[in-house]
N, C-alpha and C. Protein backbone atom coordinates (compact mmCIF):
# COMPACT_ATOMS: atom_id res chain seq x y z
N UNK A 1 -5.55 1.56 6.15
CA UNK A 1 -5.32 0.22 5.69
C UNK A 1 -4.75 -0.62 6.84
N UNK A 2 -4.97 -1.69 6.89
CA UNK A 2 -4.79 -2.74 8.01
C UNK A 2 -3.73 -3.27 7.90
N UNK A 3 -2.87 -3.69 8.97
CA UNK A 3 -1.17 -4.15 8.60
C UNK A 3 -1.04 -5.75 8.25
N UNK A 4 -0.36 -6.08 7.64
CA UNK A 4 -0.82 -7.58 7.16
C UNK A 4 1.24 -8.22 7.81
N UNK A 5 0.72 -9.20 7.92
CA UNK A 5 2.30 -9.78 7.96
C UNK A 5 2.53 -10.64 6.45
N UNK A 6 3.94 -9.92 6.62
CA UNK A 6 4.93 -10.53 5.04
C UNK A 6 5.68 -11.14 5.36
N UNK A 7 5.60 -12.68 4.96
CA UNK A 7 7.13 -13.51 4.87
C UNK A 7 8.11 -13.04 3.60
N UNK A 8 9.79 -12.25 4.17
CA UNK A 8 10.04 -11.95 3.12
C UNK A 8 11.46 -12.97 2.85
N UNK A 9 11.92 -13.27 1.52
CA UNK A 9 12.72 -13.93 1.39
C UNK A 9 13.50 -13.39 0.20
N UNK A 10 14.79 -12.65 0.21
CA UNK A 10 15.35 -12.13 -0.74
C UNK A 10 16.73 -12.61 -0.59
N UNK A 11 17.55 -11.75 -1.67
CA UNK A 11 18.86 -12.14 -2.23
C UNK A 11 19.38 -10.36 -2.23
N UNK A 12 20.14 -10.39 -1.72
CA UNK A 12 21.03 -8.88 -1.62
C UNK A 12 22.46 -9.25 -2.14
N UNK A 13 22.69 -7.93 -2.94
CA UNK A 13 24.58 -7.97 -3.78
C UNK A 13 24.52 -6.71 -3.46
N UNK A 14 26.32 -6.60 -3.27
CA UNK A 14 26.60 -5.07 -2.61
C UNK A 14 27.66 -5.52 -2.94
N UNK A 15 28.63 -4.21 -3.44
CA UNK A 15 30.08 -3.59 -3.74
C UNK A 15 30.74 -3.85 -2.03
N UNK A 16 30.00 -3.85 -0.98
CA UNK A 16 30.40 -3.32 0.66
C UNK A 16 29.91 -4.30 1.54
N UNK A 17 30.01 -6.02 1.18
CA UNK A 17 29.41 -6.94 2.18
C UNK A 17 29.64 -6.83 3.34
N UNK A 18 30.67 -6.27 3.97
CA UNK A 18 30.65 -6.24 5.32
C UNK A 18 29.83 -4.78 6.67
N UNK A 19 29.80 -4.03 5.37
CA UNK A 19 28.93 -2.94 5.77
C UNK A 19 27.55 -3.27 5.69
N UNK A 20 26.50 -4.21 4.73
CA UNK A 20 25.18 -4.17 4.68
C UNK A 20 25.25 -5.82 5.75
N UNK A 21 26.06 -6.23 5.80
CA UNK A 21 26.22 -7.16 6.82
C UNK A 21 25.70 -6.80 8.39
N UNK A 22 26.22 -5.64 8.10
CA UNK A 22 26.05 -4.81 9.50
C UNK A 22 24.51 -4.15 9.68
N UNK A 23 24.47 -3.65 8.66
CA UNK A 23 23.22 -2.97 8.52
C UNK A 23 21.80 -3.80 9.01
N UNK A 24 22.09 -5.20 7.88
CA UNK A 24 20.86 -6.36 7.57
C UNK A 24 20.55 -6.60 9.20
N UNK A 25 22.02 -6.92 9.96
CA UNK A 25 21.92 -7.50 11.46
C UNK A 25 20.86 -6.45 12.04
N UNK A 26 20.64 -5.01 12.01
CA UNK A 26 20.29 -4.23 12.89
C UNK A 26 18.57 -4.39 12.32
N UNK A 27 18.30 -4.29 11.11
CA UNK A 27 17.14 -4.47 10.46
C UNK A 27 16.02 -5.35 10.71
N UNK A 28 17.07 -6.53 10.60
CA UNK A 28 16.32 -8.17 10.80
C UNK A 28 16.74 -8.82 12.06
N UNK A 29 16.65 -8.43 12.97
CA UNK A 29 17.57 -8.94 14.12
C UNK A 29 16.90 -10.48 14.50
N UNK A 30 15.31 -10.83 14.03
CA UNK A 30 14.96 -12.12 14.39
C UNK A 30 15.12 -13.04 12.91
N UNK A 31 15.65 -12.67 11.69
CA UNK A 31 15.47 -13.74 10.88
C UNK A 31 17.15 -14.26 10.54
N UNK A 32 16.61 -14.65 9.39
CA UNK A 32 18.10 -15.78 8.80
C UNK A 32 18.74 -14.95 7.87
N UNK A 33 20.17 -14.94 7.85
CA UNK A 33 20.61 -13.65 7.14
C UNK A 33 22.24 -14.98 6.73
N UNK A 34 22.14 -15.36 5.97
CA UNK A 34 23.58 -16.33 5.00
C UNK A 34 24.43 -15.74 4.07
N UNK A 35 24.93 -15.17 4.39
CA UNK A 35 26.96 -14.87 3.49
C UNK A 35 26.60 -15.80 2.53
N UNK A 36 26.66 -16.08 1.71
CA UNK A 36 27.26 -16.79 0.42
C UNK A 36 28.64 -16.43 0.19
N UNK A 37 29.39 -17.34 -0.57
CA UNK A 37 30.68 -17.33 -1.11
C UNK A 37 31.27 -16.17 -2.14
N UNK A 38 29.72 -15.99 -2.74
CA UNK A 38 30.40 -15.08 -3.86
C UNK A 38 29.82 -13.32 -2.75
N UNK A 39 29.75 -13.44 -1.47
CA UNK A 39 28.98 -11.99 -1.33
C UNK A 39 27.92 -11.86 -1.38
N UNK A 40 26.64 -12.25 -1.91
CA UNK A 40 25.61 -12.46 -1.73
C UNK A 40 25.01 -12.69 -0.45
N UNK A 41 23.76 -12.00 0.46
CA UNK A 41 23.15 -12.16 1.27
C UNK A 41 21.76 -12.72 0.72
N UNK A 42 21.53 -14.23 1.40
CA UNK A 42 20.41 -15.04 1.33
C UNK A 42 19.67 -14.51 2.83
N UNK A 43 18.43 -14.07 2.24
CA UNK A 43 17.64 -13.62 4.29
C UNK A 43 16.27 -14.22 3.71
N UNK A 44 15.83 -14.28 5.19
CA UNK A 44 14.41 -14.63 5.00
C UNK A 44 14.23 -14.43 6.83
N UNK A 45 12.49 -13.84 6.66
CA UNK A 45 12.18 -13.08 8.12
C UNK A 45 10.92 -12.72 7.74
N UNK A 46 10.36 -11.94 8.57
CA UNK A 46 8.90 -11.64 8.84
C UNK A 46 8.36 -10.35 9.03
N UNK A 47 7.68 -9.66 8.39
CA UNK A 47 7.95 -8.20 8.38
C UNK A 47 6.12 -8.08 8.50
N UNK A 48 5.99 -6.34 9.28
CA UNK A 48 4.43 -6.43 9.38
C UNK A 48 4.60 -5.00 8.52
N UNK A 49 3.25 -4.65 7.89
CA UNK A 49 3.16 -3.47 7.03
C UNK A 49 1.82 -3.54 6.42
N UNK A 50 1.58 -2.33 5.70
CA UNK A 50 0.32 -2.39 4.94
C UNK A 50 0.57 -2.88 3.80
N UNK A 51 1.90 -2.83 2.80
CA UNK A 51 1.81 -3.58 1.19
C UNK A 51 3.37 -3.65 1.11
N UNK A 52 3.11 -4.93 0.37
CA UNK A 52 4.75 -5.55 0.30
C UNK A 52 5.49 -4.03 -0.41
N UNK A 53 4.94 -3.82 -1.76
CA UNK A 53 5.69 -2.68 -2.41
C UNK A 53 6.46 -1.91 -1.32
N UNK A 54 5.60 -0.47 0.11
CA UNK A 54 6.23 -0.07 0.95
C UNK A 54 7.31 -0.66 1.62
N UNK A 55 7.16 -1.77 2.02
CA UNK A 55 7.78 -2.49 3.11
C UNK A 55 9.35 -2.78 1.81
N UNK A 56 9.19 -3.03 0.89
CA UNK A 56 9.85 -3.29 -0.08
C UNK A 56 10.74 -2.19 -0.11
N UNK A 57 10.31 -0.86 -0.45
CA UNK A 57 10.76 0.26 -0.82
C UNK A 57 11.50 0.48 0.66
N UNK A 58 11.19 0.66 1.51
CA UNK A 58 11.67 0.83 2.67
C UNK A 58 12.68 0.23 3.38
N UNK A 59 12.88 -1.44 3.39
CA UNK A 59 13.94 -2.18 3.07
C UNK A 59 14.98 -1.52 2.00
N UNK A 60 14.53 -1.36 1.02
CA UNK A 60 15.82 -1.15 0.18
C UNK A 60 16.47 0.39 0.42
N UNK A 61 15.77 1.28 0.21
CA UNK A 61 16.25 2.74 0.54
C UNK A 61 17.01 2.61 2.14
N UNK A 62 17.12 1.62 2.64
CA UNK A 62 17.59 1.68 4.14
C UNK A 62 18.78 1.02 3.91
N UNK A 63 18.97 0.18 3.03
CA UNK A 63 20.37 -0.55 2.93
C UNK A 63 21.08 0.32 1.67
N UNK A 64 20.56 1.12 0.82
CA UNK A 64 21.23 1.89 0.18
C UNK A 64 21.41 3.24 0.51
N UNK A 65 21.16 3.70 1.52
CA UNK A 65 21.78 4.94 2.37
C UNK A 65 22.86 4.29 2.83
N UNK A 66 22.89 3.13 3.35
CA UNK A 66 24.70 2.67 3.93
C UNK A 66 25.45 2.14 2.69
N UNK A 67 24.53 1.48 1.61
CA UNK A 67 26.10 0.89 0.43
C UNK A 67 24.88 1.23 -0.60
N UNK A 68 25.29 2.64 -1.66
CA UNK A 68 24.55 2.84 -2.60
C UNK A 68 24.46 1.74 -4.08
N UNK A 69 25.66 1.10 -3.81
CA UNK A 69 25.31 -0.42 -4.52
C UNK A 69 24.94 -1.16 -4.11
N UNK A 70 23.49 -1.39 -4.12
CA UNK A 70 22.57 -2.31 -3.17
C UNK A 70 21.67 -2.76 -4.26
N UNK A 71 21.50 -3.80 -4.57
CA UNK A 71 21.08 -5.03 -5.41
C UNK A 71 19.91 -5.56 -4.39
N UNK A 72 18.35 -5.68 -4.68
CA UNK A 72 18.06 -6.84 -4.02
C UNK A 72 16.53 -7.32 -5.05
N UNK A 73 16.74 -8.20 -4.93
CA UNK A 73 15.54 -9.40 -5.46
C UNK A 73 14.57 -10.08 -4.70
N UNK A 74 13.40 -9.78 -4.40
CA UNK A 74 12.66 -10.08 -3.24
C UNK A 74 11.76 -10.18 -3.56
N UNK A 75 11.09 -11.91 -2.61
CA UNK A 75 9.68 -12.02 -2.70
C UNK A 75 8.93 -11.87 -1.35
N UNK A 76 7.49 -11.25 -1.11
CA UNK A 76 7.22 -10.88 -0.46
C UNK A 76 5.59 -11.71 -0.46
N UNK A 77 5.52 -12.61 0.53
CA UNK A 77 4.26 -12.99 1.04
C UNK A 77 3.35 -13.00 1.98
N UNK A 78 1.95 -12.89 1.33
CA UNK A 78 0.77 -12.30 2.35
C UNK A 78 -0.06 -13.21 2.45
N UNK A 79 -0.44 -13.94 3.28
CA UNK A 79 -1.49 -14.72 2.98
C UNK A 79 -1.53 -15.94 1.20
N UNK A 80 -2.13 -15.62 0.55
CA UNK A 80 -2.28 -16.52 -0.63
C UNK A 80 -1.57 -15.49 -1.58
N UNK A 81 -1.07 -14.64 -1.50
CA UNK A 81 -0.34 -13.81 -2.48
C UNK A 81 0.86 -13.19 -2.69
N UNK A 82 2.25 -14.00 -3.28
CA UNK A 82 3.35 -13.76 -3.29
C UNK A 82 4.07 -12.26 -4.51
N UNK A 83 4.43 -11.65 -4.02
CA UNK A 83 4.52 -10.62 -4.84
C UNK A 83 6.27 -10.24 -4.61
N UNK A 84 6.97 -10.25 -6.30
CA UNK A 84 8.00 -10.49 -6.66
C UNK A 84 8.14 -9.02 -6.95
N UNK A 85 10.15 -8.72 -6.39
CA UNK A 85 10.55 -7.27 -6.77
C UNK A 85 11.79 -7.62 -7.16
N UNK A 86 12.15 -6.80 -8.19
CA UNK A 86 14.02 -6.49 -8.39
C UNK A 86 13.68 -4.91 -8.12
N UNK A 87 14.95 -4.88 -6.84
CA UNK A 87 14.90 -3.08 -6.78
C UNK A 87 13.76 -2.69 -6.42
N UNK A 88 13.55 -1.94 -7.06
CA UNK A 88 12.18 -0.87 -6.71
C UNK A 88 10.93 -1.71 -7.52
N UNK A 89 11.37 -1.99 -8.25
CA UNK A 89 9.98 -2.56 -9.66
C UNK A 89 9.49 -3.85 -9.56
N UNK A 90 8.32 -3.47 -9.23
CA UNK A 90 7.21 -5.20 -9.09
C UNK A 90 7.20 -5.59 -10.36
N UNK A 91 8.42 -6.85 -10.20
CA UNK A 91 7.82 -8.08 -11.35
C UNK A 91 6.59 -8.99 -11.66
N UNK A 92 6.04 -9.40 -10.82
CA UNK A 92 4.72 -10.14 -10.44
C UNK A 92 3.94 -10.41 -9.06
N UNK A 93 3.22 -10.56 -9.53
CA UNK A 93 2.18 -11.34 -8.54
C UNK A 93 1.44 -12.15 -8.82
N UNK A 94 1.58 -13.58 -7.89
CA UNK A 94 0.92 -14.94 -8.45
C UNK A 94 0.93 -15.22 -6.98
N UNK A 95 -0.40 -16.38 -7.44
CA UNK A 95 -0.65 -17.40 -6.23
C UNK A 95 0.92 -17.48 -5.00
N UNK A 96 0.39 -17.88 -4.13
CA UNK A 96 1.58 -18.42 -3.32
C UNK A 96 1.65 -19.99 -3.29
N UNK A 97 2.81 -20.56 -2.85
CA UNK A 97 2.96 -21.95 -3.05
C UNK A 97 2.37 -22.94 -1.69
């Protein structure tokens, strides 16, 4: 399968903000990564892979080996097709905007 690039843009909650703080930096080192007030990490960046799901799964199992309370909500876009996750489980897929 051919590697496609994903614009990804999620929301991360963790029990350990200053530890996946650390983590996100080493992960995403070229995108936008925002603290929120309440703890919450706002990111958005550019990821290459064969399907959002992997790239999905792979992101998350990587920030929950460092803080096993790892929360994330992520949309993942390919071309004309945005595909929505909480956690592990694809909520949808619809057009992109």
């Amino acid at each position: 399968m051919a590697e496609k690039r994903f614009l990804f843009v999620g929301r991360i909650n963790t029990d350990n903000p200053s530890i996946i703080n650390t983590a996100l930096q080493k992960v995403i080192p070229r995108g936008i990564i925002e603290q929120t007030e309440t703890d919450e990490f706002l990111v958005k960046a550019e990821f290459t892979g064969e399907s959002a799901r992997e790239l999905n799964r792979s992101l998350l199992s990587g920030l929950r080996r460092v803080e096993k309370k790892t929360r994330l909500r992520a949309e993942w876009t390919s071309g004309r097709v945005t595909e929505r996750f909480f956690d592990y489980v694809p909520k949808s897929k619809t057009a992109a905007k």
